[in-house]
Protein backbone atom coordinates (compact mmCIF):
# COMPACT_ATOMS: atom_id res chain seq x y z
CA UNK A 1 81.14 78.67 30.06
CA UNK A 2 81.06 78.32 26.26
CA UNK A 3 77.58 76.88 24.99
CA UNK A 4 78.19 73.68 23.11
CA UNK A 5 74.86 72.44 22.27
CA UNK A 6 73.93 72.22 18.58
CA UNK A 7 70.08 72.99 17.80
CA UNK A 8 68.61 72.16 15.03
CA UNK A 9 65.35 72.17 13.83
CA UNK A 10 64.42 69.12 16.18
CA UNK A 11 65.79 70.52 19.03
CA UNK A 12 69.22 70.40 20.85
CA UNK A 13 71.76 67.53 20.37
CA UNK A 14 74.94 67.39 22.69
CA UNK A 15 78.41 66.11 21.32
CA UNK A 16 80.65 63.76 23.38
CA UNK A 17 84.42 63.51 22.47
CA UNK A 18 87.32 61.52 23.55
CA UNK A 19 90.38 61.23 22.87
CA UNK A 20 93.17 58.44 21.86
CA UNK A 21 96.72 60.02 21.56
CA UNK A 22 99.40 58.11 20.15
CA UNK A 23 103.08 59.88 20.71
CA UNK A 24 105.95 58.56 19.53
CA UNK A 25 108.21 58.26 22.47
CA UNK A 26 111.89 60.58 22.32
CA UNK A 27 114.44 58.20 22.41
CA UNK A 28 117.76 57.24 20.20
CA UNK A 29 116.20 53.02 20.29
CA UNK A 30 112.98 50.98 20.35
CA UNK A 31 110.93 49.91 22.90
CA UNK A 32 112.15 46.28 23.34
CA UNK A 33 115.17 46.59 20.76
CA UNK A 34 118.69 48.31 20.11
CA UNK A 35 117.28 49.33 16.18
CA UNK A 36 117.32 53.04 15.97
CA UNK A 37 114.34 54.89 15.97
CA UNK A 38 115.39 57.29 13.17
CA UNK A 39 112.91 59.36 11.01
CA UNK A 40 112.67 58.98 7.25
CA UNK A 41 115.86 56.57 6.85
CA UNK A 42 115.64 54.02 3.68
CA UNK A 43 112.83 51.42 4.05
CA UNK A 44 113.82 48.07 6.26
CA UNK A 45 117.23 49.56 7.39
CA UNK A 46 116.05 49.99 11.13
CA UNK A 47 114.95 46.36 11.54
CA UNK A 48 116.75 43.94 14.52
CA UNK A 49 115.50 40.57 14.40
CA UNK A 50 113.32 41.57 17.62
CA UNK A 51 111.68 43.91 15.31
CA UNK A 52 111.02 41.73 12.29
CA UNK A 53 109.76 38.49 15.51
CA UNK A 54 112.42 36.02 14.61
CA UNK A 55 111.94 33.18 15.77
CA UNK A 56 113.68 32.75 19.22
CA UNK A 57 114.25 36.86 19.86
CA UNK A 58 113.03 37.67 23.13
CA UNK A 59 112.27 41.74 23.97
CA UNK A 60 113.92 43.91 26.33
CA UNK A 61 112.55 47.15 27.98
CA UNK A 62 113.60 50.24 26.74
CA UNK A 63 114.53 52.03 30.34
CA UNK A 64 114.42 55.64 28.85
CA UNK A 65 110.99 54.78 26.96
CA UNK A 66 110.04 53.74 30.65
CA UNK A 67 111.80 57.14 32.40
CA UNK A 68 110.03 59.20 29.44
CA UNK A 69 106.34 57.92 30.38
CA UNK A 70 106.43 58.71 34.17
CA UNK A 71 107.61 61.84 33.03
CA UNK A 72 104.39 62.61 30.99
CA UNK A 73 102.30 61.13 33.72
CA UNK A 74 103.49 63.82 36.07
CA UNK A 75 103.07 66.60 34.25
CA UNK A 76 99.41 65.58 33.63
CA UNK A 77 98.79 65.04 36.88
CA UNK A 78 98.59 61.37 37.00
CA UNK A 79 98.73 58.37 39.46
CA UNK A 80 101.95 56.49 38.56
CA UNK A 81 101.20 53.25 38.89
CA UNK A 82 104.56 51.41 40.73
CA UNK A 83 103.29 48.17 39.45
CA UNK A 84 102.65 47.34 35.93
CA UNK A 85 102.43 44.92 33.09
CA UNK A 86 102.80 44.51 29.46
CA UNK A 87 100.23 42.63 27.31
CA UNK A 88 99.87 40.83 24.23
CA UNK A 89 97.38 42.44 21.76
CA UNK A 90 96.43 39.55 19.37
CA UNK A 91 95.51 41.10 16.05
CA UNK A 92 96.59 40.94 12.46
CA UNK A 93 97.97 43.08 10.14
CA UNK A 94 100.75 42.08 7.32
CA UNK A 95 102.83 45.02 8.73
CA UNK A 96 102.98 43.24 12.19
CA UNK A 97 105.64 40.48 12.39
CA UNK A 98 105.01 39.34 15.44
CA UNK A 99 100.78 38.58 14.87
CA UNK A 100 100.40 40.61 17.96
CA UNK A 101 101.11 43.86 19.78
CA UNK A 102 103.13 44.38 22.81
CA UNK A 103 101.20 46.99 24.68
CA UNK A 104 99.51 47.60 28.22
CA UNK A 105 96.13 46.93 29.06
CA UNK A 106 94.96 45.63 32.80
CA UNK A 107 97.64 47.73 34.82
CA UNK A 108 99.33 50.50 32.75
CA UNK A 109 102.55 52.23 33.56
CA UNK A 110 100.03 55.84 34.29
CA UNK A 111 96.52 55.99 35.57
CA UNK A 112 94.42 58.77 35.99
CA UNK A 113 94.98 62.59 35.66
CA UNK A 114 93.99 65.77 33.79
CA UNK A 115 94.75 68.48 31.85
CA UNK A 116 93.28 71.97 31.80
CA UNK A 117 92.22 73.62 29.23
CA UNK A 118 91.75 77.22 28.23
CA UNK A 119 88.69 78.26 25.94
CA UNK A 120 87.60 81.37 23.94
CA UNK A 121 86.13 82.91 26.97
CA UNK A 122 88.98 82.54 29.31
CA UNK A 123 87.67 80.37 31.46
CA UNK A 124 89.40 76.80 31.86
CA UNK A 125 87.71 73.40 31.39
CA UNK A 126 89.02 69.88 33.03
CA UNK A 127 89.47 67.12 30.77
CA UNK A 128 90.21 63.85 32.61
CA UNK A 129 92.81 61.09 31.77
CA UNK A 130 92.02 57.86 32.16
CA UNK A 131 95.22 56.38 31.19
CA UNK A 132 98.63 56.18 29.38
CA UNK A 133 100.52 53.38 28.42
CA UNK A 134 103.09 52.30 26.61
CA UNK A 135 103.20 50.00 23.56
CA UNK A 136 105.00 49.07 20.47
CA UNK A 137 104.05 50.63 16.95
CA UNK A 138 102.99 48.78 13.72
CA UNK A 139 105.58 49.22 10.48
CA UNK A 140 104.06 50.68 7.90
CA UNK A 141 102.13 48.99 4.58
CA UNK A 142 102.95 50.93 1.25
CA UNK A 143 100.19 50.57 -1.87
CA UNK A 144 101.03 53.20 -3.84
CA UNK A 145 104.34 52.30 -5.53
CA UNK A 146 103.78 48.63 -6.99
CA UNK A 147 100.69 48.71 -9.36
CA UNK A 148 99.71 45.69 -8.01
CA UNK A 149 101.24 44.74 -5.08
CA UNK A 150 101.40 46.35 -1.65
CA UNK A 151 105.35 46.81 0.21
CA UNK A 152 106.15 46.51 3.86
CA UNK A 153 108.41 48.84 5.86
CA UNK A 154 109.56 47.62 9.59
CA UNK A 155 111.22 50.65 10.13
CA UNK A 156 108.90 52.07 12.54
CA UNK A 157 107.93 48.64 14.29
CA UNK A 158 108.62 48.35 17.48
CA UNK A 159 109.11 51.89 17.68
CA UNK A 160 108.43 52.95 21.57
CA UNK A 161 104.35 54.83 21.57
CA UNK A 162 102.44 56.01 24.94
CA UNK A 163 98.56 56.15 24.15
CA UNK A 164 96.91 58.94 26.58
CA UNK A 165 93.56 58.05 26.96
CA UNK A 166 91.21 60.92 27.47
CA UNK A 167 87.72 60.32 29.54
CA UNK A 168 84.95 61.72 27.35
CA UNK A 169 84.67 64.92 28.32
CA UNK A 170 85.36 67.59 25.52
CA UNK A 171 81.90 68.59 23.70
CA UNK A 172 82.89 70.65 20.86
CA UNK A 173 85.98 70.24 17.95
CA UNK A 174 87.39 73.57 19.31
CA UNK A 175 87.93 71.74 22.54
CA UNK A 176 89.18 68.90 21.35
CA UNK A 177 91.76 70.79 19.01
CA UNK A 178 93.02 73.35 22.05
CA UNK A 179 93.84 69.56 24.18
CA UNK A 180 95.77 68.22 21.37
CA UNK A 181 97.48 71.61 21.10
CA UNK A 182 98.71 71.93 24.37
CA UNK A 183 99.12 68.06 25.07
CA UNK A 184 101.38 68.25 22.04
CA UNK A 185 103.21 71.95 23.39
CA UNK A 186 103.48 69.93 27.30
CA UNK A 187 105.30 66.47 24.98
CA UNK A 188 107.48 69.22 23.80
CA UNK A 189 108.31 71.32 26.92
CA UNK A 190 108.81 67.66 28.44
CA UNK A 191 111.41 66.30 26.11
CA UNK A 192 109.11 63.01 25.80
CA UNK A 193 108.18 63.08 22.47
CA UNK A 194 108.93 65.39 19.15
CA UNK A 195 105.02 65.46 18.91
CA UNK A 196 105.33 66.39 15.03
CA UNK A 197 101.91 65.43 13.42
CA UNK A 198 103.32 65.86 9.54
CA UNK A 199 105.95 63.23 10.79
CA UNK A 200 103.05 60.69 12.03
CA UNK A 201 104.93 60.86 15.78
CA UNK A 202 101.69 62.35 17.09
CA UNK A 203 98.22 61.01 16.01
CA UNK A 204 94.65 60.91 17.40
CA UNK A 205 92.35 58.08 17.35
CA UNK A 206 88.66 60.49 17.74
CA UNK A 207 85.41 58.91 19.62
CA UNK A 208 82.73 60.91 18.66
CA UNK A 209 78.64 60.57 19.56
CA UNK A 210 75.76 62.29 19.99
CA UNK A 211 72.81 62.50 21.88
CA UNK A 212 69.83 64.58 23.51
CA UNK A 213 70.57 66.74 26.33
CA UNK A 214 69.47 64.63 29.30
CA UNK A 215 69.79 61.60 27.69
CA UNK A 216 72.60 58.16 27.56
CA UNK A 217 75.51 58.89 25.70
CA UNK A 218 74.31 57.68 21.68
CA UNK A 219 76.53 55.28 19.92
CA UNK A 220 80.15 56.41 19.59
CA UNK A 221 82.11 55.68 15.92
CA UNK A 222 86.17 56.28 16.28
CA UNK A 223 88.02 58.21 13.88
CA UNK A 224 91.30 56.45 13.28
CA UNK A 225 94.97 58.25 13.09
CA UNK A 226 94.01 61.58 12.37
CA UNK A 227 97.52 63.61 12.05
CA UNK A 228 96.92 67.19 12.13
CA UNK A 229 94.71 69.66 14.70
CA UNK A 230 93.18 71.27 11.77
CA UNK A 231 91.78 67.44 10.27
CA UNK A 232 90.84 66.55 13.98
CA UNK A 233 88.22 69.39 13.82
CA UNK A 234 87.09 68.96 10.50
CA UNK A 235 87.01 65.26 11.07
CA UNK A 236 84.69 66.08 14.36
CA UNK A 237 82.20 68.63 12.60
CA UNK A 238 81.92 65.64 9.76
CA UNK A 239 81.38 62.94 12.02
CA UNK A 240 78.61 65.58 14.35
CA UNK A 241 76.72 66.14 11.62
CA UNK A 242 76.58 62.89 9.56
CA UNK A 243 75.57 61.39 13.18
CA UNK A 244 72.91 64.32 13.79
CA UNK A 245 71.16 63.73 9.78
CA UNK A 246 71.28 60.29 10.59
CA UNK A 247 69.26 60.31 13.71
CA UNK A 248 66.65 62.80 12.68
CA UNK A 249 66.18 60.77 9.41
CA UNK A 250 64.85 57.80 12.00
CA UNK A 251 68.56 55.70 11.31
CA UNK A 252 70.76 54.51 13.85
CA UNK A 253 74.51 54.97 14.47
CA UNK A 254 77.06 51.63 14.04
CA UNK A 255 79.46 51.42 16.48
CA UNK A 256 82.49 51.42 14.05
CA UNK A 257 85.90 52.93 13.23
CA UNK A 258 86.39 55.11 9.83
CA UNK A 259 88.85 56.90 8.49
CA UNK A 260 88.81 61.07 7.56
CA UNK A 261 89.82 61.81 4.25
CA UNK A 262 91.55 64.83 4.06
CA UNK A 263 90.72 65.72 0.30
CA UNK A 264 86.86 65.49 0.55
CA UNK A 265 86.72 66.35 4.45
CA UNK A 266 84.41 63.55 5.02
CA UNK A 267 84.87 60.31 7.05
CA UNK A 268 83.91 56.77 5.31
CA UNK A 269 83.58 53.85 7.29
CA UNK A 270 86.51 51.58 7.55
CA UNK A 271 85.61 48.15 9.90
CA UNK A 272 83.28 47.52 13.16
CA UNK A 273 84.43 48.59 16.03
CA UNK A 274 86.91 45.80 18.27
CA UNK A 275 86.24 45.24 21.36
CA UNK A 276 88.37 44.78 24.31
CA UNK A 277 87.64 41.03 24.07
CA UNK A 278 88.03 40.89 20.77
CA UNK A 279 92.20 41.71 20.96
CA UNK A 280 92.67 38.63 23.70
CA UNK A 281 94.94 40.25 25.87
CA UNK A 282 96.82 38.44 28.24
CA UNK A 283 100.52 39.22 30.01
CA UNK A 284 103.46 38.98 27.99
CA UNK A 285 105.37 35.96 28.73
CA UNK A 286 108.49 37.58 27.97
CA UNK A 287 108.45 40.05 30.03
CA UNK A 288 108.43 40.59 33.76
CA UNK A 289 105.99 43.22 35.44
CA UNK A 290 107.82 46.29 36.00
CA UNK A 291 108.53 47.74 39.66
CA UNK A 292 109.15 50.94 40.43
CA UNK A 293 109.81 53.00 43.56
CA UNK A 294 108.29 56.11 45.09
CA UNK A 295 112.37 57.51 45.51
CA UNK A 296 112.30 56.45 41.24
CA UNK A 297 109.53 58.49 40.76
CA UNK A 298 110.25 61.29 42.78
CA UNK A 299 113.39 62.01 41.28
CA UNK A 300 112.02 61.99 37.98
CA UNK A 301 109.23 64.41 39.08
CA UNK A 302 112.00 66.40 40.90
CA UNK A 303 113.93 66.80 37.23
CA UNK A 304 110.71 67.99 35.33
CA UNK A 305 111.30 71.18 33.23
CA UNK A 306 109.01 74.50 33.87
CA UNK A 307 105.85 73.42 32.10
CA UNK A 308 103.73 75.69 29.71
CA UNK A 309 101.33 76.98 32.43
CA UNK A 310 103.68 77.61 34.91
CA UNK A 311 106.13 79.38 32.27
CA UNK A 312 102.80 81.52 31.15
CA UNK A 313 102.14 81.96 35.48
CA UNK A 314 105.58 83.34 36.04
CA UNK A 315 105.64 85.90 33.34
CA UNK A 316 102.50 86.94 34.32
CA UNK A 317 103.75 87.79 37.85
CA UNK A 318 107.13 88.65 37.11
CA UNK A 319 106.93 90.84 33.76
CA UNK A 320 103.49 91.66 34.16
CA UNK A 321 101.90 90.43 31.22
CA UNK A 322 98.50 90.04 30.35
CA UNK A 323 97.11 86.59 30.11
CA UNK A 324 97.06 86.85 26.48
CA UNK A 325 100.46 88.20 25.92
CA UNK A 326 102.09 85.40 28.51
CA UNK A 327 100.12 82.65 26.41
CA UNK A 328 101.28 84.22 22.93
CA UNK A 329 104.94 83.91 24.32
CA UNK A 330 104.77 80.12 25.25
CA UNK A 331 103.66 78.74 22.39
CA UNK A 332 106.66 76.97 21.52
CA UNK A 333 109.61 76.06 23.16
CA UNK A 334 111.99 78.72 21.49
CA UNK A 335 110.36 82.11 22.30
CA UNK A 336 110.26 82.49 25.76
CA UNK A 337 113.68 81.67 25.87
CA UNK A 338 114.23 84.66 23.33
CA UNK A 339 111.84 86.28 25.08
CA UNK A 340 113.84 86.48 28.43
CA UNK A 341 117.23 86.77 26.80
CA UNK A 342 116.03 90.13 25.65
CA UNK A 343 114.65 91.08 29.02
CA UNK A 344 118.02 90.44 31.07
CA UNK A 345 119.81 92.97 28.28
CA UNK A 346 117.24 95.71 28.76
CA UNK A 347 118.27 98.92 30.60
CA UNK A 348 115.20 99.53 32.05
CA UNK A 349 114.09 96.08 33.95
CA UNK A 350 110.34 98.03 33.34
CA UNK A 351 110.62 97.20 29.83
CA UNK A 352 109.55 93.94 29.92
CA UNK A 353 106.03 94.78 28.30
CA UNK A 354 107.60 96.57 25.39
CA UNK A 355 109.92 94.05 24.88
CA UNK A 356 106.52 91.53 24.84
CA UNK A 357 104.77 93.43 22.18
CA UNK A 358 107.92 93.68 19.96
CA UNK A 359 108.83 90.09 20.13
CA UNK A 360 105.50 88.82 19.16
CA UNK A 361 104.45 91.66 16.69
CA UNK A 362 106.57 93.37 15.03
CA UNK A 363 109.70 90.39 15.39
CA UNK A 364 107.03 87.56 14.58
CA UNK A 365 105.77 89.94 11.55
CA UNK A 366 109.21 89.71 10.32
CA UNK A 367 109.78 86.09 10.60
CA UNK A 368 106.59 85.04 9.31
CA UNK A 369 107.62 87.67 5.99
CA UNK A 370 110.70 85.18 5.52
CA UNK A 371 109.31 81.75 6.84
CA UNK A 372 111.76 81.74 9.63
CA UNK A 373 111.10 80.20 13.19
CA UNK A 374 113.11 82.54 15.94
CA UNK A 375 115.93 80.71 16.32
CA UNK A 376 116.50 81.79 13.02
CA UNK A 377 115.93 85.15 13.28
CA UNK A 378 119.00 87.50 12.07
CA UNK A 379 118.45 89.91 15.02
CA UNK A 380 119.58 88.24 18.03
CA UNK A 381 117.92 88.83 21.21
CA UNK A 382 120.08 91.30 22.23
CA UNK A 383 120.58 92.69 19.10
CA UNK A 384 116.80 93.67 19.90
CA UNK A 385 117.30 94.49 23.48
CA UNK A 386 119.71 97.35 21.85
CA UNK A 387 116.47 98.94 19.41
CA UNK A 388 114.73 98.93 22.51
CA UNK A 389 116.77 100.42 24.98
CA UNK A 390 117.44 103.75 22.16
CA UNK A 391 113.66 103.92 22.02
CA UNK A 392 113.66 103.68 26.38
CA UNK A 393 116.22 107.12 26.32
CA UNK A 394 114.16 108.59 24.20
CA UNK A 395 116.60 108.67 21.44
CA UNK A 396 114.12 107.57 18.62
CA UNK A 397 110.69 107.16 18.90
CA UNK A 398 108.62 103.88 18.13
CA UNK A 399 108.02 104.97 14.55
CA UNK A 400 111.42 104.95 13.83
CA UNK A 401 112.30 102.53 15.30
CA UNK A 402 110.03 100.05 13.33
CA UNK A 403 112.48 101.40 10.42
CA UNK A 404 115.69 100.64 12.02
CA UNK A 405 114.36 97.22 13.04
CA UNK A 406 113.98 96.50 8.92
CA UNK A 407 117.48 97.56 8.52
CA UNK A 408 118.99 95.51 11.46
CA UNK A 409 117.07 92.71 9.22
CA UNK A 410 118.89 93.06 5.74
CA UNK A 411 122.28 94.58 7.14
CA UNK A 412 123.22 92.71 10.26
CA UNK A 413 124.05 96.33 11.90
CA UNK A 414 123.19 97.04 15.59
CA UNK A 415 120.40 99.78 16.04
CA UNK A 416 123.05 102.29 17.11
CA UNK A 417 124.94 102.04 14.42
CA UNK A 418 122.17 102.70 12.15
CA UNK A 419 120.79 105.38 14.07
CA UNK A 420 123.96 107.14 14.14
CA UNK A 421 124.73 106.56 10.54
CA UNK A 422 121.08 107.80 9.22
CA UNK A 423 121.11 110.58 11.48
CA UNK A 424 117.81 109.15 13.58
CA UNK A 425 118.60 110.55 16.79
CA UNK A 426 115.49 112.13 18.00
CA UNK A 427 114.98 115.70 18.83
CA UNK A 428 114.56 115.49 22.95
CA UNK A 429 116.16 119.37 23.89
CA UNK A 430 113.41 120.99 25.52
CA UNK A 431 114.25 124.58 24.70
CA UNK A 432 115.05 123.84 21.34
CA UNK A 433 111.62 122.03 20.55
CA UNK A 434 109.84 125.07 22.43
CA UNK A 435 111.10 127.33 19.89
CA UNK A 436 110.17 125.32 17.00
CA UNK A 437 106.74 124.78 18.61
CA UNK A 438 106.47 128.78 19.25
CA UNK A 439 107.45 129.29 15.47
CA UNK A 440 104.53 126.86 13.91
CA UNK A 441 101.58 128.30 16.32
CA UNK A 442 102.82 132.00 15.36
CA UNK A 443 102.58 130.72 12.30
CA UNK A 444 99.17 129.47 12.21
CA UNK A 445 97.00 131.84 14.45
CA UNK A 446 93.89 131.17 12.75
CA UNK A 447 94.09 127.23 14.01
CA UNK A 448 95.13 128.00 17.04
CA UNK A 449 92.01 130.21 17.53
CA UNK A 450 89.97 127.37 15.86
CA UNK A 451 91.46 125.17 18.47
CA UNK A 452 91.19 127.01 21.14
CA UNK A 453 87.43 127.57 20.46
CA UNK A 454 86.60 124.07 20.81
CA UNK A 455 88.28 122.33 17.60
CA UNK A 456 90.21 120.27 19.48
CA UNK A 457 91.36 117.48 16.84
CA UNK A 458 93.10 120.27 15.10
CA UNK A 459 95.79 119.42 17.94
CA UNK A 460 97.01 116.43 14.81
CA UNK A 461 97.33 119.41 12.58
CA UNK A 462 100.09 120.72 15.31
CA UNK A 463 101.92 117.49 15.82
CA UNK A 464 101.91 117.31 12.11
CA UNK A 465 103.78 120.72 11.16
CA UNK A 466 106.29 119.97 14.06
CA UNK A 467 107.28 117.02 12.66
CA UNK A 468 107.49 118.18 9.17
CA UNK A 469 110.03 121.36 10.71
CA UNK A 470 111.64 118.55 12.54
CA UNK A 471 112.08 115.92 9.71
CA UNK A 472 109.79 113.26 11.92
CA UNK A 473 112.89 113.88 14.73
CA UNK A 474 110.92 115.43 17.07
CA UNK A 475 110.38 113.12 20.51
CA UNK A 476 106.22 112.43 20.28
CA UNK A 477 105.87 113.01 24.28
CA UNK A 478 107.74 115.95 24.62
CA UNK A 479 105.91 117.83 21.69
CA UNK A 480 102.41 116.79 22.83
CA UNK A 481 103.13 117.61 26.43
CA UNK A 482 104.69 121.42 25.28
CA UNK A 483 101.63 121.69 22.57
CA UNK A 484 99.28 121.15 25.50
CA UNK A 485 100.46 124.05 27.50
CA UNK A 486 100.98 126.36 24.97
CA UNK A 487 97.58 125.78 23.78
């Protein structure tokens, strides 16, 4: 396992991390209204008056927001909890209408689970869930447009959010930035959320503390609504070492919540840290506990997609990747899709490695050339599977074909149509190649003395002059293999 521990000139310090992710649920309405949940629309235009707490409006459960959290329990290996309850948060905030959340607190929809997850050395680490539930989101205060007055937006209240809890059990930012990543690629995969951090419908709230080896857990300060994986780990290495200077300095840690700033990569303290008690939960009165069957569940569970892992399992097994080249390939939702299409059109089913390393090196070269993603790419998948089948005959070699690929780009042709039209088809005859190889060593007896004497990288000097007589046509194997024995 990875060494975490930070040492400093007083001696080692261990970091503690958990984790607070807030998802925007996938679905067309809110949590407890019919208002549509609709990104980027024109302030206060996807408002119902259960949104904006008119007096009178009573909430109703958003089934798919409900169908949509079991799902995300199962695939992190969590209890489901058939009995659960929504709460009243009691807070305020001018972009809360209601002077109170509607969330889950004393028996959430999902209890506890895990997810694995891989590290540098390619081993795996556990990192326990305590919980998810399901709650409401805030709208959204605006102080930037008025010089001197601050606007509301109730577009995203009431908007459906789970919050997965995390136990605290990641100890470095790398860890805590390879959860997010793969909670966020599982959200995806799942169809539960759109899990886009630039659109705020994935954010983390980070605990962070330090302490000596062997010692209690210190005094934890939470980083609120951090929106990208690259600000969670600078937030983290901040926090670690403004916690650390602290400490040695003979200071003490406050048990707060700040905010990162993104421009000067620092965090600056915000408010003291709530309490449970402080929020005065208590059930909603408006709402019934909800009850849900083992046959509910199990159908759900029954209708979840191939997950990440298992995706990255199965092409292991079946295609005989290599860890890394399996994990490359389900990184997103899109590729392995690709990935496959161009598979099933291969003529040799042993191809599947080739067709690996093209897809994510020389195709993902291409696409990040243009800023495409691959379902834009202009060569199809089996527009692909075609370059790689001539290269399979041996009609052109890899070389060439890295050429005819940057054609297929700007022309739209198929690979044989290029090849044909350019002339590309490599030389394969046997006899023919032997008497072109015969002709360049009779030509150069000197080097093949040198060679034969013990010079043996003189053998590039061979390949070289064949391929000049051959304009580059020549196939690679079958000159090396007749250069051997006639050397």
């Amino acid at each position: 396992m990875i060494n975490t521990l930070i040492t400093t000139a007083t001696g080692d310090w261990e970091v503690i991390i958990g984790l607070e992710v807030h998802t925007q649920v996938k679905s067309k309405t809110k949590l407890f209204s019919g208002a549509a949940t609709s990104f980027a629309a024109e302030p206060n235009t996807k408002v119902s008056l259960v949104d904006a707490a008119m007096p009178g409006m009573l909430p109703v459960l958003n089934e798919v927001c409900l169908e949509q959290a079991v799902k995300t329990g199962l695939a992190l290996n969590a209890q489901i909890n058939l009995y659960s309850v929504f709460d009243r948060k009691n807070y305020f905030y001018a972009d809360l209408p209601q002077g109170y959340q509607i969330s889950q607190f004393y028996h959430p929809i999902v209890g506890e689970g895990y997810l694995d997850i891989d590290l540098a050395d390619e081993t795996t680490k556990r990192v326990r869930i305590e919980r998810i539930h399901l709650e409401q989101d805030a709208g959204k205060s605006i102080h930037d447009v008025h010089p001197d007055k601050s606007l509301i937006d109730l577009n995203r209240c009431g908007t459906a959010l789970m919050e997965i809890v995390t136990k605290p059990d990641m100890r470095s930012a790398d860890e805590a930035m390879d959860f997010v990543k793969k909670l966020r690629l599982i959200l995806r995969y799942l169809g539960s959320s759109d899990a886009n951090m630039d659109e705020g419908s994935l954010r983390a709230d980070v605990n962070v503390s330090v302490h000596r080896p062997g010692t209690p857990f210190g005094t934890r300060a939470e980083i609120k609504n951090v929106n990208s994986i690259r600000f969670i780990g600078q937030a983290i290495d901040y926090e670690v070492n403004r916690q650390i200077t602290l400490l040695e300095s003979g200071g003490a840690i406050d048990q707060e919540t700040r905010l990162f700033d993104a421009s000067t990569v620092t965090t600056r303290s915000m408010r003291s840290k709530e309490d449970a008690p402080d929020y005065r939960y208590f059930p909603d009165p408006d709402l019934l506990p909800v009850m849900l069957t083992q046959d509910y569940v199990n159908e759900i569970k029954g209708g979840l997609p191939e997950l990440p892992g298992q995706k990255r399992a199965r092409f292991m097994k079946d295609y005989g990747l290599s860890l890394y080249d399996a994990t490359v390939l389900v990184s997103d939702m899109e590729t392995p899709l690709y990935y496959e299409a161009v598979v099933t059109h291969l003529a040799k089913k042993d191809g599947a490695k080739m067709a690996s390393n093209w897809v994510s090196g020389e195709l993902f070269a291409l696409l990040k050339e243009h800023n495409l993603s691959i379902v834009d790419s202009p060569i199809g998948p089996q527009q692909l599977a075609g370059l790689l089948n001539l290269i399979g005959e041996g009609q052109i070699s890899g070389r060439t074909a890295k050429d005819v690929l940057e054609d297929m780009w700007q022309s739209g042709k198929e690979a044989s149509v290029i090849v044909s039209e350019k002339g590309l088809v490599q030389m394969s005859d046997a006899g023919e190649l032997e008497g072109i190889i015969d002709k360049v060593l009779g030509d150069n007896p000197q080097m093949v003395e040198q060679y034969r004497s013990g010079k043996d990288k003189l053998f590039g000097f061979f390949v070289g002059q064949v391929m000049k007589v051959t304009g580059g046509k020549a196939n690679p194997q079958m000159t090396n293999d007749i250069l051997k024995k006639k050397l």
